[in-house]
PDB file of N, CA and C in Angstrom:
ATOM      1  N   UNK A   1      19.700  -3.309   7.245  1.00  0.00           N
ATOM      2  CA  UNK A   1      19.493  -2.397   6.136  1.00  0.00           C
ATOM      3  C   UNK A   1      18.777  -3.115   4.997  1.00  0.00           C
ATOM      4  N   UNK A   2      18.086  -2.375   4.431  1.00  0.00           N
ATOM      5  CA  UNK A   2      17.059  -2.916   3.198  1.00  0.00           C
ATOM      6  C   UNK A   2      17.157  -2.031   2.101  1.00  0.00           C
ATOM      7  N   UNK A   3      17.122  -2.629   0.759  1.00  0.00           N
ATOM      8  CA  UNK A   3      17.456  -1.418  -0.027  1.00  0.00           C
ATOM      9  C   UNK A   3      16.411  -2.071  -1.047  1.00  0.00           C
ATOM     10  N   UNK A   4      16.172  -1.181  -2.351  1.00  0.00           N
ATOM     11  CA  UNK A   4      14.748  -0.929  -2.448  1.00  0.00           C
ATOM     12  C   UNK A   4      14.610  -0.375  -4.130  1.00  0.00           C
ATOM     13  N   UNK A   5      14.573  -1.384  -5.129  1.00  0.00           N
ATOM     14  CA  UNK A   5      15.123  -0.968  -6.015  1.00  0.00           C
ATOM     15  C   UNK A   5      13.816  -0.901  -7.467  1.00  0.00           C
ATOM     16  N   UNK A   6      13.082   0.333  -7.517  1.00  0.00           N
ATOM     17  CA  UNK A   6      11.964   0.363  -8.065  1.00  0.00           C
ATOM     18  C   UNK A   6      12.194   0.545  -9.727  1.00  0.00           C
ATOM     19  N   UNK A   7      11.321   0.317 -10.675  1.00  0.00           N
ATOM     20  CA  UNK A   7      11.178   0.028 -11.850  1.00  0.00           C
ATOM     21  C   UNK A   7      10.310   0.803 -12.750  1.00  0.00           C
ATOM     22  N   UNK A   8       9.683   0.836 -13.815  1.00  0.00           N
ATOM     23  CA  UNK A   8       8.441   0.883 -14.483  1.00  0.00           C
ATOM     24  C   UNK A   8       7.680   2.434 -14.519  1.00  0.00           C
ATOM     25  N   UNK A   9       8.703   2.764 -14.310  1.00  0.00           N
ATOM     26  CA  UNK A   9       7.350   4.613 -14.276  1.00  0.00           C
ATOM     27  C   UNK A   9       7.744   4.692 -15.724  1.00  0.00           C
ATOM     28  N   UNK A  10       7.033   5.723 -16.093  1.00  0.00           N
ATOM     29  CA  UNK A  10       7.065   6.343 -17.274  1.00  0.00           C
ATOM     30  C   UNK A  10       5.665   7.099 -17.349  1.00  0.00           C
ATOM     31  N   UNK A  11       5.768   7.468 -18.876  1.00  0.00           N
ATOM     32  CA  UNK A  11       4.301   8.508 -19.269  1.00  0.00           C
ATOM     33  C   UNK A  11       3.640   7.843 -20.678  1.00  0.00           C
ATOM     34  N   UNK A  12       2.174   7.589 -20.270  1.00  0.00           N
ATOM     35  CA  UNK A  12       1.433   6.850 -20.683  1.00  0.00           C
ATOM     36  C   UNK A  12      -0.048   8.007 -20.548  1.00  0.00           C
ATOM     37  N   UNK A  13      -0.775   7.311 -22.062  1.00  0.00           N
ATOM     38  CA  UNK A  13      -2.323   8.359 -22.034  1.00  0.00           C
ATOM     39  C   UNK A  13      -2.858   8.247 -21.273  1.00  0.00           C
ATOM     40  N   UNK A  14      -3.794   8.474 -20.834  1.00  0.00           N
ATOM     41  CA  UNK A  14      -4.934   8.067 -20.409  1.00  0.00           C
ATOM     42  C   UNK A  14      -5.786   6.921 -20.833  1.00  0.00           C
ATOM     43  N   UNK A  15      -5.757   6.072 -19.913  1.00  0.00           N
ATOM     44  CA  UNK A  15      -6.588   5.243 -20.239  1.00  0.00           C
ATOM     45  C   UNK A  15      -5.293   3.552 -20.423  1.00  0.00           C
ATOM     46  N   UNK A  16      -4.232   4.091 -20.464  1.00  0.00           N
ATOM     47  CA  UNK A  16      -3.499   3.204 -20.544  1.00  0.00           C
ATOM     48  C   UNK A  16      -2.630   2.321 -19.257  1.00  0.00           C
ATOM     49  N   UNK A  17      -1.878   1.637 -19.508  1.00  0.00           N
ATOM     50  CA  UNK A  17      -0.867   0.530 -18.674  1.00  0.00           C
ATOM     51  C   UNK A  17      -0.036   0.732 -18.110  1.00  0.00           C
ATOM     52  N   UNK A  18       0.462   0.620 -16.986  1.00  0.00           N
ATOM     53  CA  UNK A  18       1.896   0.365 -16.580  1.00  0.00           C
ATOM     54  C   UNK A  18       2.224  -0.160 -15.552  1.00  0.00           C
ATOM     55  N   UNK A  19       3.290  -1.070 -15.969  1.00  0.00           N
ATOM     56  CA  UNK A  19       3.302  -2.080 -14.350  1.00  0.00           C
ATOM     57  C   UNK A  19       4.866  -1.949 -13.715  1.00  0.00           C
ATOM     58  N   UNK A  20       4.929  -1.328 -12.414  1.00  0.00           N
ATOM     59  CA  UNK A  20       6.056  -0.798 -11.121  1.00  0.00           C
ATOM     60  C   UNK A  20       6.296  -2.467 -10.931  1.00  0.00           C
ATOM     61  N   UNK A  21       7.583  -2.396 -10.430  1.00  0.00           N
ATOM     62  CA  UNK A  21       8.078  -3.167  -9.641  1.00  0.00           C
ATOM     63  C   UNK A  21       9.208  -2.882  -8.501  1.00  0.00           C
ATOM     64  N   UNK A  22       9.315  -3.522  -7.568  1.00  0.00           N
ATOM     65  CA  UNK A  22      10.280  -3.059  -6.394  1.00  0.00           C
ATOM     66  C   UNK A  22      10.506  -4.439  -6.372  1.00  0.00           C
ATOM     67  N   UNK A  23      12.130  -4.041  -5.936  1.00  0.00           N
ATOM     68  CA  UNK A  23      12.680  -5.783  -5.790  1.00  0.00           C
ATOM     69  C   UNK A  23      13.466  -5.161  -4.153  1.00  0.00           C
ATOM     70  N   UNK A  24      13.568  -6.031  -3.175  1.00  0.00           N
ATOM     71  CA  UNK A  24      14.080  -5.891  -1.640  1.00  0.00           C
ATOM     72  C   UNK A  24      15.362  -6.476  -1.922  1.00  0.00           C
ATOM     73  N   UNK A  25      16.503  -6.077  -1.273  1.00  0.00           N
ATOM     74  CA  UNK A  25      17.565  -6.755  -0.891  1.00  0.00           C
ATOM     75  C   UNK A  25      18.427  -6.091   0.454  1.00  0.00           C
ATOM     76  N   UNK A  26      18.734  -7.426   1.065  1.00  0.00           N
ATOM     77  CA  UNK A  26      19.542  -7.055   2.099  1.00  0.00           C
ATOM     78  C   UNK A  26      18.950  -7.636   3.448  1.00  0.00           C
ATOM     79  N   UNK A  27      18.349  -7.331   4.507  1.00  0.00           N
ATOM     80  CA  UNK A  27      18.337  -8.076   5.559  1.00  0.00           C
ATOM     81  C   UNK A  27      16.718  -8.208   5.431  1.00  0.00           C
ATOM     82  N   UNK A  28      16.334  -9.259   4.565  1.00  0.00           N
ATOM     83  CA  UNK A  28      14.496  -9.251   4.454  1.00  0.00           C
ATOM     84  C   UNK A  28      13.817 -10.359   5.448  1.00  0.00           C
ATOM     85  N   UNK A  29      13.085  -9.770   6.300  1.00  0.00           N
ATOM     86  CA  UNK A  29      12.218 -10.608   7.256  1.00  0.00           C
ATOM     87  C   UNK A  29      11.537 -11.471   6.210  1.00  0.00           C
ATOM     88  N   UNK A  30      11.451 -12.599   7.288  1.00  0.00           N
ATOM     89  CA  UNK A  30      10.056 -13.519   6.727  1.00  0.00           C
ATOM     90  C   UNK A  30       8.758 -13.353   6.377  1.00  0.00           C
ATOM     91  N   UNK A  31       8.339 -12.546   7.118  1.00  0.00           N
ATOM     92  CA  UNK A  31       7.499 -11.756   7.778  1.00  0.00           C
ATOM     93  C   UNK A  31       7.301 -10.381   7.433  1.00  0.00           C
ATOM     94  N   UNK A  32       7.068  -9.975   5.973  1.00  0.00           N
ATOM     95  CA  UNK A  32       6.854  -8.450   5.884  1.00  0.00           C
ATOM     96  C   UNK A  32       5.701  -8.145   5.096  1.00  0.00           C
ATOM     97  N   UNK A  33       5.713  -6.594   5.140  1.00  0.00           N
ATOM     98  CA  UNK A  33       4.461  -5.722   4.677  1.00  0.00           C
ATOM     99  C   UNK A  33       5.162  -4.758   3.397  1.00  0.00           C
ATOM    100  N   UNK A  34       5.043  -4.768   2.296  1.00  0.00           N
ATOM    101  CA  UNK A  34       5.271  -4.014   0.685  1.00  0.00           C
ATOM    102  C   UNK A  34       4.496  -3.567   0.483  1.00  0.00           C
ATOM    103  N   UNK A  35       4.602  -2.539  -0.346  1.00  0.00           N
ATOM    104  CA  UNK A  35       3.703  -1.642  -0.607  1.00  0.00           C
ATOM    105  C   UNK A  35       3.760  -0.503  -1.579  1.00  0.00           C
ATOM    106  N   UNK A  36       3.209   0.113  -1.981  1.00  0.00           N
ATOM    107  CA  UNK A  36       3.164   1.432  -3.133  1.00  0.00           C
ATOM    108  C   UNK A  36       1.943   2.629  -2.479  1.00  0.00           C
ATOM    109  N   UNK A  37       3.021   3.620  -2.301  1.00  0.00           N
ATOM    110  CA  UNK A  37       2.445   4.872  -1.542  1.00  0.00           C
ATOM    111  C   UNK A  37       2.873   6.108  -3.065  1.00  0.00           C
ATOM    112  N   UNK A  38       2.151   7.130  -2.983  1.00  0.00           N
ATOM    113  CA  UNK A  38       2.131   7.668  -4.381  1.00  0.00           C
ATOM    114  C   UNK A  38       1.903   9.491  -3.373  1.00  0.00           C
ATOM    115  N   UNK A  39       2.357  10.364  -4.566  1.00  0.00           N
ATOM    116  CA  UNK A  39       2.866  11.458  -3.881  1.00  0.00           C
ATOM    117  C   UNK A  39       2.735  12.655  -5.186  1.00  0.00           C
ATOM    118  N   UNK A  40       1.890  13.373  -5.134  1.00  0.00           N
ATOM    119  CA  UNK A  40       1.479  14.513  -6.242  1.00  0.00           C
ATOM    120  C   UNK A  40       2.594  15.926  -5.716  1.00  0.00           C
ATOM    121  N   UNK A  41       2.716  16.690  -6.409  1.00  0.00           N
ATOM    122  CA  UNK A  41       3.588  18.079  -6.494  1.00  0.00           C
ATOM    123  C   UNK A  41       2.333  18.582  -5.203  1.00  0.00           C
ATOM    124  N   UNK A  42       2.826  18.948  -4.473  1.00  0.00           N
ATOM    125  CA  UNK A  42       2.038  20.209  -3.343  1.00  0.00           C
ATOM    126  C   UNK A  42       1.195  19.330  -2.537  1.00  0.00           C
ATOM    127  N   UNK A  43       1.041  18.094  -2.804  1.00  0.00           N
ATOM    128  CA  UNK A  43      -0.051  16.989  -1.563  1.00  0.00           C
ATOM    129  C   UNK A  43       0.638  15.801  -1.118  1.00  0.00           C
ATOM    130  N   UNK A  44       0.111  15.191   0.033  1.00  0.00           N
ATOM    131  CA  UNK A  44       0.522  14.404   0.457  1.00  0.00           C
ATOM    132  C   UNK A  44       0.672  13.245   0.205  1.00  0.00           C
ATOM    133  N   UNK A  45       1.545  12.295   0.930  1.00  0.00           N
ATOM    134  CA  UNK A  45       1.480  11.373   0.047  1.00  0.00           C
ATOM    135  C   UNK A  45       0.924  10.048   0.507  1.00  0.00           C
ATOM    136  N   UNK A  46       0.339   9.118  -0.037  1.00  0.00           N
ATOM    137  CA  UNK A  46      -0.820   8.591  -0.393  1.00  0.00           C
ATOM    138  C   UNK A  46      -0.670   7.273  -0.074  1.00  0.00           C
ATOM    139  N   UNK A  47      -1.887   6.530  -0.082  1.00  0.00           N
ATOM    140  CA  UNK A  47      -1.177   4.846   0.644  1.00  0.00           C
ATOM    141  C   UNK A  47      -1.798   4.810  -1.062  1.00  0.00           C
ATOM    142  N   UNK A  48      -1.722   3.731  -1.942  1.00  0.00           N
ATOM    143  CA  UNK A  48      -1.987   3.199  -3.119  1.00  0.00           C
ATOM    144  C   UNK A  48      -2.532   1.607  -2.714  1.00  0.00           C
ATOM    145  N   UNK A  49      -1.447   1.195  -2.521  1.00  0.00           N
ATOM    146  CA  UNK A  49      -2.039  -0.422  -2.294  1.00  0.00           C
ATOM    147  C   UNK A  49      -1.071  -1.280  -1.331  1.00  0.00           C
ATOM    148  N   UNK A  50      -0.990  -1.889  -0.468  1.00  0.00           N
ATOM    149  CA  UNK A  50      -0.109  -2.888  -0.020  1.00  0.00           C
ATOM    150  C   UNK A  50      -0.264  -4.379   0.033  1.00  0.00           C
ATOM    151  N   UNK A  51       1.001  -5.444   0.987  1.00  0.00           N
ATOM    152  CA  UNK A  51       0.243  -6.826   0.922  1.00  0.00           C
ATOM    153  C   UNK A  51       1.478  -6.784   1.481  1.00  0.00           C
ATOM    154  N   UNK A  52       0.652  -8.383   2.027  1.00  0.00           N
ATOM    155  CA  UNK A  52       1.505  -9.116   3.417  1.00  0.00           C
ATOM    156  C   UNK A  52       2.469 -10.382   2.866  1.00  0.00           C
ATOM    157  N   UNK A  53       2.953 -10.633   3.014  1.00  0.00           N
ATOM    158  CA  UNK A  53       3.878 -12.183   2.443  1.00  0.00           C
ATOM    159  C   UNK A  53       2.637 -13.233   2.609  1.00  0.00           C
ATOM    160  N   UNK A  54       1.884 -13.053   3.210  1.00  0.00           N
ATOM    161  CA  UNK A  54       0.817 -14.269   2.716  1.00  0.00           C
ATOM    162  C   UNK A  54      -0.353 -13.710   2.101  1.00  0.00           C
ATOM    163  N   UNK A  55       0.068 -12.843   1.516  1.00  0.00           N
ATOM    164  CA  UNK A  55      -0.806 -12.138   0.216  1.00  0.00           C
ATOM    165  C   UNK A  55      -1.881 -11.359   0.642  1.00  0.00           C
ATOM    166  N   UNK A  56      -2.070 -11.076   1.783  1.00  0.00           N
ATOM    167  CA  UNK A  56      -3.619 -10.129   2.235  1.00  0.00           C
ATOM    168  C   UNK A  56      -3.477  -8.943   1.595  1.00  0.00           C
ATOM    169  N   UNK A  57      -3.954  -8.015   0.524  1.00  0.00           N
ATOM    170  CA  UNK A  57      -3.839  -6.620  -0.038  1.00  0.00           C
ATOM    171  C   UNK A  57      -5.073  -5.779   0.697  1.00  0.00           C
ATOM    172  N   UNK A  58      -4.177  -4.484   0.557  1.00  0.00           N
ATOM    173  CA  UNK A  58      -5.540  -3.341   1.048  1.00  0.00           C
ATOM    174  C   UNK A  58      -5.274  -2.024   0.068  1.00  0.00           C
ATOM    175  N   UNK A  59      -6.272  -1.979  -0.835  1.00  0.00           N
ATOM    176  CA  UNK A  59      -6.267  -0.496  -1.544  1.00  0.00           C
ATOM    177  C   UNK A  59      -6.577   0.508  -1.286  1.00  0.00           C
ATOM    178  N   UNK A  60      -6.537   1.463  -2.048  1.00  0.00           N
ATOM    179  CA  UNK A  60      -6.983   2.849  -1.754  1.00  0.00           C
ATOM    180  C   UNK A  60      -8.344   2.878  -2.999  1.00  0.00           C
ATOM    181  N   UNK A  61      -9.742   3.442  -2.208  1.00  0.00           N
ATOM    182  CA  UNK A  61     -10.488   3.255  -2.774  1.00  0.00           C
ATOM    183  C   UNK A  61     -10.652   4.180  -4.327  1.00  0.00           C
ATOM    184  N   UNK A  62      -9.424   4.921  -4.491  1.00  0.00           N
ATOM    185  CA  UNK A  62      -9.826   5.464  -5.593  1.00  0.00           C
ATOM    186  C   UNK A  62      -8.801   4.434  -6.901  1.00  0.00           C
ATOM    187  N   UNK A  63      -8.290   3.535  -6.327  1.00  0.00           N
ATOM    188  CA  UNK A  63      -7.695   2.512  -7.333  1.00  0.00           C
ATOM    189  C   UNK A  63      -8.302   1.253  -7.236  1.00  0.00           C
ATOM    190  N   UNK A  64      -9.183   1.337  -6.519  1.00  0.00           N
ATOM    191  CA  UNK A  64      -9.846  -0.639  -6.915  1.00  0.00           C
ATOM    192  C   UNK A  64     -10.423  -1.002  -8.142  1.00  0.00           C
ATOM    193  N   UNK A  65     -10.080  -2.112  -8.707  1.00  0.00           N
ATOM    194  CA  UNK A  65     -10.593  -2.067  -9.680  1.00  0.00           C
ATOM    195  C   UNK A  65     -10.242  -1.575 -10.481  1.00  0.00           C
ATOM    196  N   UNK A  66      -8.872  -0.812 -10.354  1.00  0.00           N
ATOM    197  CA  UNK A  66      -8.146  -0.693 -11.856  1.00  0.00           C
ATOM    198  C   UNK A  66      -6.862  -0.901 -11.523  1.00  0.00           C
ATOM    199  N   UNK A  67      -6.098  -1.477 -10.340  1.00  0.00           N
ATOM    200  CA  UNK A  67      -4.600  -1.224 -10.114  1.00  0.00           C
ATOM    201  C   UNK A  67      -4.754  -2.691  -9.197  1.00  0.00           C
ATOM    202  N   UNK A  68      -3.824  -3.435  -9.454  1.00  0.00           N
ATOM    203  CA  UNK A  68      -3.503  -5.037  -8.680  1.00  0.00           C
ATOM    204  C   UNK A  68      -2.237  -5.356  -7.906  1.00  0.00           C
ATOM    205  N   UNK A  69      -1.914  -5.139  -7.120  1.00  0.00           N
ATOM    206  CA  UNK A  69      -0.395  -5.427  -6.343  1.00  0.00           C
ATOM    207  C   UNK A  69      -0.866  -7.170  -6.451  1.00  0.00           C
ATOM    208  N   UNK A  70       0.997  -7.730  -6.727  1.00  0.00           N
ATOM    209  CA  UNK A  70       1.330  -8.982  -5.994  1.00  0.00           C
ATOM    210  C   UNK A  70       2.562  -8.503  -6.038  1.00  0.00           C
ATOM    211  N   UNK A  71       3.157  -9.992  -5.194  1.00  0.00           N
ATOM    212  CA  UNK A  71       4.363 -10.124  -4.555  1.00  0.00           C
ATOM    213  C   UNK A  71       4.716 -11.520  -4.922  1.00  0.00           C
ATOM    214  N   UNK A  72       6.046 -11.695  -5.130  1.00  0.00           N
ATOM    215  CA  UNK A  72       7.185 -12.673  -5.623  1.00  0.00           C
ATOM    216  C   UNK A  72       7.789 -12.801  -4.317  1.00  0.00           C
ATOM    217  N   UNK A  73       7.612 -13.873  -3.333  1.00  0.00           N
ATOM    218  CA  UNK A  73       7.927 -13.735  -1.889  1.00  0.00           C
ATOM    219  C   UNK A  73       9.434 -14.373  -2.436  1.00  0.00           C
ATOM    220  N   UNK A  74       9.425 -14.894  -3.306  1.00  0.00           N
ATOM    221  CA  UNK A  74      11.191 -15.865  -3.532  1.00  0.00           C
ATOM    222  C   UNK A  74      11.813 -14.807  -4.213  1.00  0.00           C
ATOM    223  N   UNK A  75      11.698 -13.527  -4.848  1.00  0.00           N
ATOM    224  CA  UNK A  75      12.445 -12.887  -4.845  1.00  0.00           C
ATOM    225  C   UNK A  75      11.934 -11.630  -4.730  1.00  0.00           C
ATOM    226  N   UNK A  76      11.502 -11.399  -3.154  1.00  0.00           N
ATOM    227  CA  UNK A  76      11.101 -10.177  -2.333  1.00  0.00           C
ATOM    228  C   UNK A  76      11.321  -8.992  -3.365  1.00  0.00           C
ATOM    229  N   UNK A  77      10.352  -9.274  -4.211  1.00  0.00           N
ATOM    230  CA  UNK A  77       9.975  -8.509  -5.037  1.00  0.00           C
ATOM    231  C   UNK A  77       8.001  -8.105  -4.732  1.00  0.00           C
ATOM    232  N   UNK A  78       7.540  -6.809  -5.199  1.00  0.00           N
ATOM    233  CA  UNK A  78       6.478  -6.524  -5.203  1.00  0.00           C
ATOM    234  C   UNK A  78       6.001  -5.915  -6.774  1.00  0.00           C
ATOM    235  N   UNK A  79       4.937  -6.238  -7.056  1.00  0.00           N
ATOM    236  CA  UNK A  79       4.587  -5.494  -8.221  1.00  0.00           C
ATOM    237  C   UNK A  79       3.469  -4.845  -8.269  1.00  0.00           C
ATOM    238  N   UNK A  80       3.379  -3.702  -9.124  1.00  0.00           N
ATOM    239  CA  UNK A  80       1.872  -2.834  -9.175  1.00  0.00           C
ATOM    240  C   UNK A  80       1.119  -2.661 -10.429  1.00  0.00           C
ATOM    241  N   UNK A  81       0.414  -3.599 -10.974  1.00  0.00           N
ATOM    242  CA  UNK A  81      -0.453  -3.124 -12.280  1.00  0.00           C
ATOM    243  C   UNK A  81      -1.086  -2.186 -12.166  1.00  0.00           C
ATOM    244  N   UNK A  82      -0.962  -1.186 -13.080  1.00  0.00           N
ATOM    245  CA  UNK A  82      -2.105  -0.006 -13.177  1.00  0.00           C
ATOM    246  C   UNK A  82      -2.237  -0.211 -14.687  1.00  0.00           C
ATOM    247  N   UNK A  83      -4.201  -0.417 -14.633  1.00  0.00           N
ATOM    248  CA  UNK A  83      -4.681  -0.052 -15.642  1.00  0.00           C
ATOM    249  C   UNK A  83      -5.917   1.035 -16.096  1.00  0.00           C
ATOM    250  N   UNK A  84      -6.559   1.363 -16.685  1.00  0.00           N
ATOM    251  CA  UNK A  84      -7.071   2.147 -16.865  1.00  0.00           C
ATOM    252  C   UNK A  84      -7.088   3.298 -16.269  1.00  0.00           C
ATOM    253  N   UNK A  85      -5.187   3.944 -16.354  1.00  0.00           N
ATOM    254  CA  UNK A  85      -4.798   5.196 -15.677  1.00  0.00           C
ATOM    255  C   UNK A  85      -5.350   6.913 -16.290  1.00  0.00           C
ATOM    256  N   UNK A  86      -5.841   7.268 -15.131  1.00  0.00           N
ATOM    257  CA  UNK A  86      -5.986   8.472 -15.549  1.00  0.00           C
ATOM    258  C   UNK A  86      -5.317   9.724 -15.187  1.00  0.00           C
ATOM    259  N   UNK A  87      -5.244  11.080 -15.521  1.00  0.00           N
ATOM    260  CA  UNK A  87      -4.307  12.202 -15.172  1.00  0.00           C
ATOM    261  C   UNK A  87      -4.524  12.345 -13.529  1.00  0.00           C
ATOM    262  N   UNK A  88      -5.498  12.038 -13.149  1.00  0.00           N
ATOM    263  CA  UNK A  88      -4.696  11.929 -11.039  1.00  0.00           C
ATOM    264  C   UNK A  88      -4.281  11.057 -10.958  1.00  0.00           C
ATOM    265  N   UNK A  89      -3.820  10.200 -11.482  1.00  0.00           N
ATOM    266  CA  UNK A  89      -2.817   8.787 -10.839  1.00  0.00           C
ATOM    267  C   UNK A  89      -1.483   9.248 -10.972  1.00  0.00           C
ATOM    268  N   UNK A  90      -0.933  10.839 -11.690  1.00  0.00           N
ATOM    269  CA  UNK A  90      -0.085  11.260 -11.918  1.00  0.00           C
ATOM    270  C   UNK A  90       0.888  11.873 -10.458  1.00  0.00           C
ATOM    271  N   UNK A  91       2.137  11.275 -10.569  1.00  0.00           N
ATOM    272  CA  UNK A  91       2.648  11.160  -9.087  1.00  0.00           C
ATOM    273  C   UNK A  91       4.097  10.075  -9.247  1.00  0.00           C
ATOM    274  N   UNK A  92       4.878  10.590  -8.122  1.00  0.00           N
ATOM    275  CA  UNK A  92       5.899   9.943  -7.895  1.00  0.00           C
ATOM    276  C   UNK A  92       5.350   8.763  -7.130  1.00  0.00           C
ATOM    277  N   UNK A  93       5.353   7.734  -7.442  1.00  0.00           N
ATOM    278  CA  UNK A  93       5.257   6.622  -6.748  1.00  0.00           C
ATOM    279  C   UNK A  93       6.220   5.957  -5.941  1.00  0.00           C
ATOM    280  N   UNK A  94       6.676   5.560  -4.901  1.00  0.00           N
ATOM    281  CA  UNK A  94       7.058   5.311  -3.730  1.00  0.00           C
ATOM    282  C   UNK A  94       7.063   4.208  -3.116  1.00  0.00           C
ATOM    283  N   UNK A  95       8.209   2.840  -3.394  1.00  0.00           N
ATOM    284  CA  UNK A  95       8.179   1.247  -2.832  1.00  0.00           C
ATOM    285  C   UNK A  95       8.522   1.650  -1.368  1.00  0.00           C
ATOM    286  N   UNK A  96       7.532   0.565  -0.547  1.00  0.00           N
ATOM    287  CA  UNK A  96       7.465   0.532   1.085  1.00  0.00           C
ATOM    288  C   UNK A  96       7.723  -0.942   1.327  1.00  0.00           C
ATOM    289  N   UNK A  97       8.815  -0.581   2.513  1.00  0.00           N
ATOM    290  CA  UNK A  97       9.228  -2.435   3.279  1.00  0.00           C
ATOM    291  C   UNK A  97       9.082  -1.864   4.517  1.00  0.00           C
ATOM    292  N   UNK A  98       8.275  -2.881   5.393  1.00  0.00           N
ATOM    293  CA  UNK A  98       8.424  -2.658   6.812  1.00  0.00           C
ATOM    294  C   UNK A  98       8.442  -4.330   6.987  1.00  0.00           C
ATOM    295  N   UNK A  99       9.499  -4.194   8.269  1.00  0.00           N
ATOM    296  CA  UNK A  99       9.775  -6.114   8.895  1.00  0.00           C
ATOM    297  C   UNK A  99       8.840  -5.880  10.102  1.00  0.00           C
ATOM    298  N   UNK A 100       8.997  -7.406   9.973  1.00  0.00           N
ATOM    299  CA  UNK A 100       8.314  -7.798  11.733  1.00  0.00           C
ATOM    300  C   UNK A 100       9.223  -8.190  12.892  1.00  0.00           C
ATOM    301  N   UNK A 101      10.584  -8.811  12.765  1.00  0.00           N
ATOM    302  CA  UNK A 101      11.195  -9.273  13.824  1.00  0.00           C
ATOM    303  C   UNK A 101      11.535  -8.014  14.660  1.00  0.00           C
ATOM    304  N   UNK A 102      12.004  -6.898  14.489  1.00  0.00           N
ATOM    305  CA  UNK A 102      11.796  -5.943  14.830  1.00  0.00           C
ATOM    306  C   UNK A 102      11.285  -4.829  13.652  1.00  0.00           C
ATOM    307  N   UNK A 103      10.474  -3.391  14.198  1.00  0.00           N
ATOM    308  CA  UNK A 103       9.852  -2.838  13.842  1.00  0.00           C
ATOM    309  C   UNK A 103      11.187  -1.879  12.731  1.00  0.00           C
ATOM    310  N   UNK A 104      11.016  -2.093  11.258  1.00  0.00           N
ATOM    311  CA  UNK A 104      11.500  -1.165  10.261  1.00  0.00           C
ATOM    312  C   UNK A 104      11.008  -1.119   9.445  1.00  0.00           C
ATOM    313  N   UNK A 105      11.219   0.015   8.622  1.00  0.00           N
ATOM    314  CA  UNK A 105      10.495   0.835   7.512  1.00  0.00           C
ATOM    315  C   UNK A 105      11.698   1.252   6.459  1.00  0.00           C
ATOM    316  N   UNK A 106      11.581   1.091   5.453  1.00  0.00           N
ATOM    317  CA  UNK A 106      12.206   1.540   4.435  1.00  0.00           C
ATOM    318  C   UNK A 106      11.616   1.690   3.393  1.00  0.00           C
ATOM    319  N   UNK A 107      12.557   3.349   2.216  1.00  0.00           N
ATOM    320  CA  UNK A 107      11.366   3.519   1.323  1.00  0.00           C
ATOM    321  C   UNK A 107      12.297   3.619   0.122  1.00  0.00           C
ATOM    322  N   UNK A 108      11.790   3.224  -1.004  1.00  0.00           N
ATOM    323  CA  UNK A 108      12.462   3.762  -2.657  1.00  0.00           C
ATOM    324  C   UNK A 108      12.581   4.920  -2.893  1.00  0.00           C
ATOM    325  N   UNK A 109      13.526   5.181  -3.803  1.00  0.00           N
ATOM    326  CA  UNK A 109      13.993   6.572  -4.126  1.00  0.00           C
ATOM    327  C   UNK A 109      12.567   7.008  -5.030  1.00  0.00           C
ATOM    328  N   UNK A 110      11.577   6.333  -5.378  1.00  0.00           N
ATOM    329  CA  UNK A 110      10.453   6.695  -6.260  1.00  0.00           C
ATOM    330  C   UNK A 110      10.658   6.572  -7.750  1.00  0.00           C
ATOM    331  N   UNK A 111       9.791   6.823  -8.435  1.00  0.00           N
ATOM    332  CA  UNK A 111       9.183   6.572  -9.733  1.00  0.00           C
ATOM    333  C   UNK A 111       8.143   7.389 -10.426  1.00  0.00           C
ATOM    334  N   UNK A 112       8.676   8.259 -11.334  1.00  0.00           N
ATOM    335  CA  UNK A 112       7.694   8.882 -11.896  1.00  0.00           C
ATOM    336  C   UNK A 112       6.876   8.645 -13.163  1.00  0.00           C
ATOM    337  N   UNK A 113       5.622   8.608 -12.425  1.00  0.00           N
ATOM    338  CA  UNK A 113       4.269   8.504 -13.599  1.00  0.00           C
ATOM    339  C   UNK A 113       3.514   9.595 -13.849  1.00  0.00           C
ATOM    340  N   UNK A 114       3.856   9.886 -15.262  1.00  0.00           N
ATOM    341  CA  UNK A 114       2.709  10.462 -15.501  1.00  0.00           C
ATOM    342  C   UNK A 114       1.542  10.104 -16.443  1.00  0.00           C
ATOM    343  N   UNK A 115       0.727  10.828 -16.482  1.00  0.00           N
ATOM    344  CA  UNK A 115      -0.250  10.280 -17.492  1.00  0.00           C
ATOM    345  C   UNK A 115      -0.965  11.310 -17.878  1.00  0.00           C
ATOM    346  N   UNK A 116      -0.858  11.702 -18.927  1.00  0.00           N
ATOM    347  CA  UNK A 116      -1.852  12.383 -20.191  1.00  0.00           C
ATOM    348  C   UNK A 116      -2.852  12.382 -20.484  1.00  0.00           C
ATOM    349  N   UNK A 117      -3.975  13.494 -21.072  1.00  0.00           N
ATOM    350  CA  UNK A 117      -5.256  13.735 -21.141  1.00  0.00           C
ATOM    351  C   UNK A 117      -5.219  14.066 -22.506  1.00  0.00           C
TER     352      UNK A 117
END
């Protein structure tokens, strides 16, 4: 079991800051994949950004260049800078753990951002 304990939403203008965090506890592989998946009222929900314990990230092309994941591998923690947010980045945001020794997935109760025009 992995549990999944997210941070940092709130409501911010446009154009402004805010930085998520997810901290892991409980049975954490050596070996994992974190991540921030994001989720609007009536659409689906969204990959944002992830990364590997040896730091490889993959974004979603409508956040490059304004949103930065790292990871705190000593305390299986992940973090998400968003900057220069605008009113579609508005969304429950969503911490992701999947292990490698065997195949699991676990997700955060979410985080709501919004952001203002």
């Amino acid at each position: 079991q992995v549990q999944l304990a997210e941070s940092g939403g709130g409501l911010v203008q446009a154009g402004g800051s805010l930085r998520l965090s997810c901290a892991a506890s409980g049975s954490i592989d050596s070996s994992n994949v974190m991540g921030w998946y994001r989720q609007a009222p009536g659409k689906q929900r969204e990959l944002v950004a992830v990364i590997t314990t040896g730091g490889s990230a993959n974004y979603a092309d409508s956040v490059k260049g304004r949103f930065t994941i790292s990871r705190d591998n000593a305390k299986n923690t992940v973090y998400l800078q968003m900057n220069s947010l605008k009113p579609e980045d508005t969304a429950v945001y969503y911490c992701r753990y999947s292990g490698s020794v065997v195949y699991s997935a676990y997700w955060g109760q979410g985080t709501q951002v919004t952001v203002s025009s």
